[in-house]
N, C-alpha and C. Protein backbone atom coordinates (compact mmCIF):
# COMPACT_ATOMS: atom_id res chain seq x y z
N UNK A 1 -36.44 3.82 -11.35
CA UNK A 1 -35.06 3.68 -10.99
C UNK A 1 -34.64 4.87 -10.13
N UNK A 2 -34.05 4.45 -9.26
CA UNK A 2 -33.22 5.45 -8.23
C UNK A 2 -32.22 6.35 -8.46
N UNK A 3 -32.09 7.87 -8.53
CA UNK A 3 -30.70 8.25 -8.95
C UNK A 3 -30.37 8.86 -7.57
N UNK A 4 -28.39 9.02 -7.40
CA UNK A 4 -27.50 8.71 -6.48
C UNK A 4 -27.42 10.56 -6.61
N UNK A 5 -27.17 11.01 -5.19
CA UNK A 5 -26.44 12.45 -5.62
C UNK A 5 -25.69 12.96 -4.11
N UNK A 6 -25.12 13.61 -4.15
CA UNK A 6 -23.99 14.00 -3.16
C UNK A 6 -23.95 15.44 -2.61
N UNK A 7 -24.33 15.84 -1.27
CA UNK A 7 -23.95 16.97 -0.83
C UNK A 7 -22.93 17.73 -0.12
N UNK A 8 -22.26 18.73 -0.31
CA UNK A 8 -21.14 19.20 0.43
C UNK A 8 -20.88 20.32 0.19
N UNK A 9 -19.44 20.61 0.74
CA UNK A 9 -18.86 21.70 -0.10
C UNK A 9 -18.22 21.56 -1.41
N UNK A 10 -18.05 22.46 -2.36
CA UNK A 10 -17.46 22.22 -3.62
C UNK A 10 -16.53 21.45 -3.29
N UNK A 11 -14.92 21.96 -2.74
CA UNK A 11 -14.17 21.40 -2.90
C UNK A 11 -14.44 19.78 -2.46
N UNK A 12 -15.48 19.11 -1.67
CA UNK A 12 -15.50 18.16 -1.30
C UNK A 12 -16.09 17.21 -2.33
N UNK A 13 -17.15 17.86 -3.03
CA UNK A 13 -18.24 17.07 -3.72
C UNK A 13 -18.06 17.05 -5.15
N UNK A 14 -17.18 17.80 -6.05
CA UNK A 14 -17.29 18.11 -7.28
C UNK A 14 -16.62 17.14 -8.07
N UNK A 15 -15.81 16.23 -7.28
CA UNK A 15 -14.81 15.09 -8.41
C UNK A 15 -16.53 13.99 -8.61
N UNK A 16 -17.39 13.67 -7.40
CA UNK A 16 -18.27 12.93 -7.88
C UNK A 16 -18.98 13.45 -9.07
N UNK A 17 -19.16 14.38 -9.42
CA UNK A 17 -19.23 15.11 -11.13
C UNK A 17 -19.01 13.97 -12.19
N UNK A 18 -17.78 13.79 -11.60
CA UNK A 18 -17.23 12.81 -12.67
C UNK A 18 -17.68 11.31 -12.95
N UNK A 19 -17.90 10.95 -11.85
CA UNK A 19 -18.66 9.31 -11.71
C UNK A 19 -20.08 9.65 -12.21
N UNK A 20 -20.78 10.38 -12.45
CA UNK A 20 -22.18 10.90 -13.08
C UNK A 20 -23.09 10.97 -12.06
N UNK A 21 -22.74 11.08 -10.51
CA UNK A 21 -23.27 11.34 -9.10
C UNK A 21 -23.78 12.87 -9.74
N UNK A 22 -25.43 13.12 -9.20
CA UNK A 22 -25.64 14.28 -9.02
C UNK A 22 -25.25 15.32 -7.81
N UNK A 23 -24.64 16.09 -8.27
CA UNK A 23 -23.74 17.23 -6.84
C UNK A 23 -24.45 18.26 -6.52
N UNK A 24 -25.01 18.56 -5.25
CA UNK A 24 -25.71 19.58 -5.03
C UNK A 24 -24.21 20.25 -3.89
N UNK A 25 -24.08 22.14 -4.35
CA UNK A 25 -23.42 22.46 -3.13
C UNK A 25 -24.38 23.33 -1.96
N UNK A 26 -23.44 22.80 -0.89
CA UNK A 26 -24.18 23.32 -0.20
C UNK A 26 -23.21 23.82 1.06
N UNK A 27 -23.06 25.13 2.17
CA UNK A 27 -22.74 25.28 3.01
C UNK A 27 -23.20 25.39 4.42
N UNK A 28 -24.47 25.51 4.71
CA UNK A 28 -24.88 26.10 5.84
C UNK A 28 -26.43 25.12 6.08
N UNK A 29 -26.90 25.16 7.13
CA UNK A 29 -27.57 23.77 7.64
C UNK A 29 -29.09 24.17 6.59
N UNK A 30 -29.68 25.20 6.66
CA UNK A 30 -30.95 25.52 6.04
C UNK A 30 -30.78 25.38 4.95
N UNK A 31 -29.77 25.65 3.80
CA UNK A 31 -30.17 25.14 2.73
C UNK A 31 -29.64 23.81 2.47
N UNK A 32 -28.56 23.13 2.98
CA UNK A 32 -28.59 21.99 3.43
C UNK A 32 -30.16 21.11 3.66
N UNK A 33 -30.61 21.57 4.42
CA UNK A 33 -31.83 20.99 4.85
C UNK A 33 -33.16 20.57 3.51
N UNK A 34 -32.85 21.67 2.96
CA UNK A 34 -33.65 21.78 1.77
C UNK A 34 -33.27 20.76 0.83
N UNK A 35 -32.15 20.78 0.50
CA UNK A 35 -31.34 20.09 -0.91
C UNK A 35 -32.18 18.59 -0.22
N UNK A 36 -31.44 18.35 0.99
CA UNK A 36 -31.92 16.72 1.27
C UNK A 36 -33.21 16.42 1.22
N UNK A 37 -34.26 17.27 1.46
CA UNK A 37 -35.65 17.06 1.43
C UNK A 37 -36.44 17.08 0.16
N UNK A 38 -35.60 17.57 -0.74
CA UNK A 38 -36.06 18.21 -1.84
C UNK A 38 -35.88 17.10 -3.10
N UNK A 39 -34.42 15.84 -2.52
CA UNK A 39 -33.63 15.03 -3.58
C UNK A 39 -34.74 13.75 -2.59
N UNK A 40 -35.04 13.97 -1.55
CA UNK A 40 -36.03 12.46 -1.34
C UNK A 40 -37.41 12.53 -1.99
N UNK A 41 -37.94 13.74 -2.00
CA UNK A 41 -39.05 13.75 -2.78
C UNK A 41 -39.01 13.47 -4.56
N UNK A 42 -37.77 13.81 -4.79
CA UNK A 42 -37.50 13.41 -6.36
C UNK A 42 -36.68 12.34 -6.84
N UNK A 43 -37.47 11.04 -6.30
CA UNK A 43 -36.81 9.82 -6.38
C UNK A 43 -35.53 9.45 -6.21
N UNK A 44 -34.07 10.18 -5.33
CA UNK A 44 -32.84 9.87 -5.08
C UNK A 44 -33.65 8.79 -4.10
N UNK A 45 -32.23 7.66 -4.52
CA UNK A 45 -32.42 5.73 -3.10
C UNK A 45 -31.49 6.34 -2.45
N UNK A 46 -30.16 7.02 -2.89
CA UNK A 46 -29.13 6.86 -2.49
C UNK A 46 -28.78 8.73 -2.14
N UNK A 47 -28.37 9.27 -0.61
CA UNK A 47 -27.67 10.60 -0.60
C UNK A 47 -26.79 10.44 -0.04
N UNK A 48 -25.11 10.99 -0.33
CA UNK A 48 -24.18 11.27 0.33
C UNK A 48 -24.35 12.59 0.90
N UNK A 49 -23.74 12.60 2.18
CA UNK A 49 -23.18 13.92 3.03
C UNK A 49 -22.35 14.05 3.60
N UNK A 50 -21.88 15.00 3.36
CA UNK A 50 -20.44 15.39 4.30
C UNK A 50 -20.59 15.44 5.70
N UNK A 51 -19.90 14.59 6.70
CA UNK A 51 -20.06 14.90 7.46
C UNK A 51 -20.26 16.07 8.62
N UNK A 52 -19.75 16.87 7.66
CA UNK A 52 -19.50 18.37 8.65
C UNK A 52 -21.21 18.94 8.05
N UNK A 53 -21.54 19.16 7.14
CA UNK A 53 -23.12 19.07 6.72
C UNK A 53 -24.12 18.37 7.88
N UNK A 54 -23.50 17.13 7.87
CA UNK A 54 -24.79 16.26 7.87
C UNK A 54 -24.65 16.67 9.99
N UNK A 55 -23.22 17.19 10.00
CA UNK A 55 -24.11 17.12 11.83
C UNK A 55 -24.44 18.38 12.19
N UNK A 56 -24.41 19.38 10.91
CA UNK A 56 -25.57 20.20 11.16
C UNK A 56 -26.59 20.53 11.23
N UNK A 57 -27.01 18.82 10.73
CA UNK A 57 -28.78 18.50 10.50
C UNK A 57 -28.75 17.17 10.72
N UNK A 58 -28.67 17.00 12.31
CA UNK A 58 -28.75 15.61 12.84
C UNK A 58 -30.43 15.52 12.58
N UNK A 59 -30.74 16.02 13.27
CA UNK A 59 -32.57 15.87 13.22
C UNK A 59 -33.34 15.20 11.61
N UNK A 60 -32.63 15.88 10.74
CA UNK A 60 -33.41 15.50 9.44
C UNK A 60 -32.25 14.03 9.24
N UNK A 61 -31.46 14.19 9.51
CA UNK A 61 -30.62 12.82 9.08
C UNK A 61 -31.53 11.65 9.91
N UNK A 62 -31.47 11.60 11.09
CA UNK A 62 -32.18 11.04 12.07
C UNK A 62 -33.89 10.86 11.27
N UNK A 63 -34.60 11.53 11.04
CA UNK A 63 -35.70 11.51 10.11
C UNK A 63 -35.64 10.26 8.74
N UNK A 64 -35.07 10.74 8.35
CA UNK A 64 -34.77 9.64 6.99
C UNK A 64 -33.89 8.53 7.31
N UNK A 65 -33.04 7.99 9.13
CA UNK A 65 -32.79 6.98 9.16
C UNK A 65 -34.26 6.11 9.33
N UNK A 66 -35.05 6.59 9.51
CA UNK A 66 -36.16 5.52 10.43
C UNK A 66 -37.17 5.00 8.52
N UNK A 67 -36.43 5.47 7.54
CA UNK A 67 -36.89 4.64 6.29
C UNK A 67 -36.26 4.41 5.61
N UNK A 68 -36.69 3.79 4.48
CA UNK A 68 -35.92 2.52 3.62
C UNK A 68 -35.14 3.85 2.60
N UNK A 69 -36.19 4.61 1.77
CA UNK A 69 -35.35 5.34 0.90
C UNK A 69 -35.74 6.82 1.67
N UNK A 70 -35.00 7.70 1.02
CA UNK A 70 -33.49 7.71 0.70
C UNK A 70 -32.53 7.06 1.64
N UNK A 71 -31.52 6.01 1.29
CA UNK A 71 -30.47 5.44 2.64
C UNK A 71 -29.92 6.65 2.32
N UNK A 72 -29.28 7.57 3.62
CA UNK A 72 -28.02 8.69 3.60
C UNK A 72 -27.23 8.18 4.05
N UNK A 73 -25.88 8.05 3.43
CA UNK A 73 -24.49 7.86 3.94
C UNK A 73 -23.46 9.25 3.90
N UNK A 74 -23.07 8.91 5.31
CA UNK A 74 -21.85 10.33 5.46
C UNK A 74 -20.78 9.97 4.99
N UNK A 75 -20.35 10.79 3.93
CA UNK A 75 -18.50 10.49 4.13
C UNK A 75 -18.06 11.64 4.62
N UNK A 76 -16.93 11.62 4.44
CA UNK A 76 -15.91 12.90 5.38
C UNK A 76 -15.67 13.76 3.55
N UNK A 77 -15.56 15.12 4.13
CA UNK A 77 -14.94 15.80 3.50
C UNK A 77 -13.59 15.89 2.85
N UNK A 78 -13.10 17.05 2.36
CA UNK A 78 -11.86 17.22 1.92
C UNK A 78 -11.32 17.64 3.06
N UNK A 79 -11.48 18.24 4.40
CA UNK A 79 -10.98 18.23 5.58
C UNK A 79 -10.77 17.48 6.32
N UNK A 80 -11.47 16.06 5.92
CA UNK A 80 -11.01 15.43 6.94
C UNK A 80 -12.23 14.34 7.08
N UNK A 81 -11.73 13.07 8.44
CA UNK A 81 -13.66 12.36 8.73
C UNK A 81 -13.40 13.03 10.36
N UNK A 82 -14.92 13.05 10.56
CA UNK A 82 -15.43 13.05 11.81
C UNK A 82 -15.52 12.16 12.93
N UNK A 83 -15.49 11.23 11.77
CA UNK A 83 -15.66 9.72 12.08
C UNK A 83 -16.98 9.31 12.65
N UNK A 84 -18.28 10.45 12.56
CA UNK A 84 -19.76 10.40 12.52
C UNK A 84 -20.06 8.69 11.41
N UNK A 85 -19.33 8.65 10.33
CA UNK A 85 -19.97 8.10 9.55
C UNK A 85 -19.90 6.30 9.82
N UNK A 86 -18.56 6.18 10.21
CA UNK A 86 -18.23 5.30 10.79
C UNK A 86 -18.88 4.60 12.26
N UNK A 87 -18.99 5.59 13.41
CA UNK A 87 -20.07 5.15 14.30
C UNK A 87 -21.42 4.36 13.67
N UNK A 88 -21.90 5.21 12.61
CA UNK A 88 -23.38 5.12 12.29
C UNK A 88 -23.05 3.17 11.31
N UNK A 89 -21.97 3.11 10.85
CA UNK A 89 -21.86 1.59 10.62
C UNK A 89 -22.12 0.83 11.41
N UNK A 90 -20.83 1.17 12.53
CA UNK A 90 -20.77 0.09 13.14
C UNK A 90 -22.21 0.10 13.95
N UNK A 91 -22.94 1.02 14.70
CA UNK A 91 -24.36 0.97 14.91
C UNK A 91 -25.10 0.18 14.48
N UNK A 92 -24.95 -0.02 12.90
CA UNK A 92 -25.97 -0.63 11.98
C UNK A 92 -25.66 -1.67 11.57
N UNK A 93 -24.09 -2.33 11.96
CA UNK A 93 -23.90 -3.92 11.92
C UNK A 93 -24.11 -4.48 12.94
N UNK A 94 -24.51 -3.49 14.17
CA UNK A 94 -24.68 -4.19 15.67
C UNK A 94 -25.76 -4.79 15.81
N UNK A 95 -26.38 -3.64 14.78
CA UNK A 95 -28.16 -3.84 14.82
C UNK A 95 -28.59 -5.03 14.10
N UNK A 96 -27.94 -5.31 13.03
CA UNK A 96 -28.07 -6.27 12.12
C UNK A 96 -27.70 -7.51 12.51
N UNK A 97 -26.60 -7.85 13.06
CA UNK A 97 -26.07 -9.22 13.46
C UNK A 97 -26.15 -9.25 15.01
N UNK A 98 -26.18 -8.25 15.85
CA UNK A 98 -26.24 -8.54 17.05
C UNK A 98 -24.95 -8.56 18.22
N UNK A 99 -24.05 -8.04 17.38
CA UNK A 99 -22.72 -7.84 18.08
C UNK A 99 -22.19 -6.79 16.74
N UNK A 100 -20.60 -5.97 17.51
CA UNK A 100 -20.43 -5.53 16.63
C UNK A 100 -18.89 -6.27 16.11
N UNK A 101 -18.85 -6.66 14.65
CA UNK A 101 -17.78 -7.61 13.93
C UNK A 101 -17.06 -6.72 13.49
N UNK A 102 -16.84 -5.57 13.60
CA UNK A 102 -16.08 -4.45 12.74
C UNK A 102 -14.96 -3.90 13.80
């Protein structure tokens, strides 16, 4: 079985605490980099990232789109969205159906 876990900054990531999401914090792209490499090798299906994280490590995000697990999904922080996460949908319903319906 797959477990779910979430990276960010505290203030962004710590209410998923509560849903029983595992929370890794994180600020800066290198250990960033680590946490995500570190939660695919230990059976996470599922990683959230903050967007402000995750486009500090397009390259490894980009890496783990081209397989099945871990899927990474961005959400936006407590600052705000980037609206990174949203592109990468609609991308991936274009891809899927062939137009984009969103």
């Amino acid at each position: 079985m797959y477990k779910i876990a979430v990276v960010g900054d505290k203030d962004s990531v710590l209410a998923f605490k509560a849903l029983g999401v595992d929370v890794k914090i994180s600020y800066d792209a290198d250990q960033t980099r680590r946490i995500v490499d570190g939660l695919a090798k230990d059976n996470y299906g599922l990683i959230f990232i903050t967007e402000q994280l995750a486009e500090k490590i397009e390259e490894t995000i980009d890496r783990y789109n081209s397989v099945t697990v871990p899927a990474i999904v961005l959400i936006p922080s407590n600052k705000g969205s980037l609206g990174i996460g949203m592109k990468n949908i609609d991308k991936n319903v274009e891809k899927a159906v062939g137009s984009n319906i969103l």
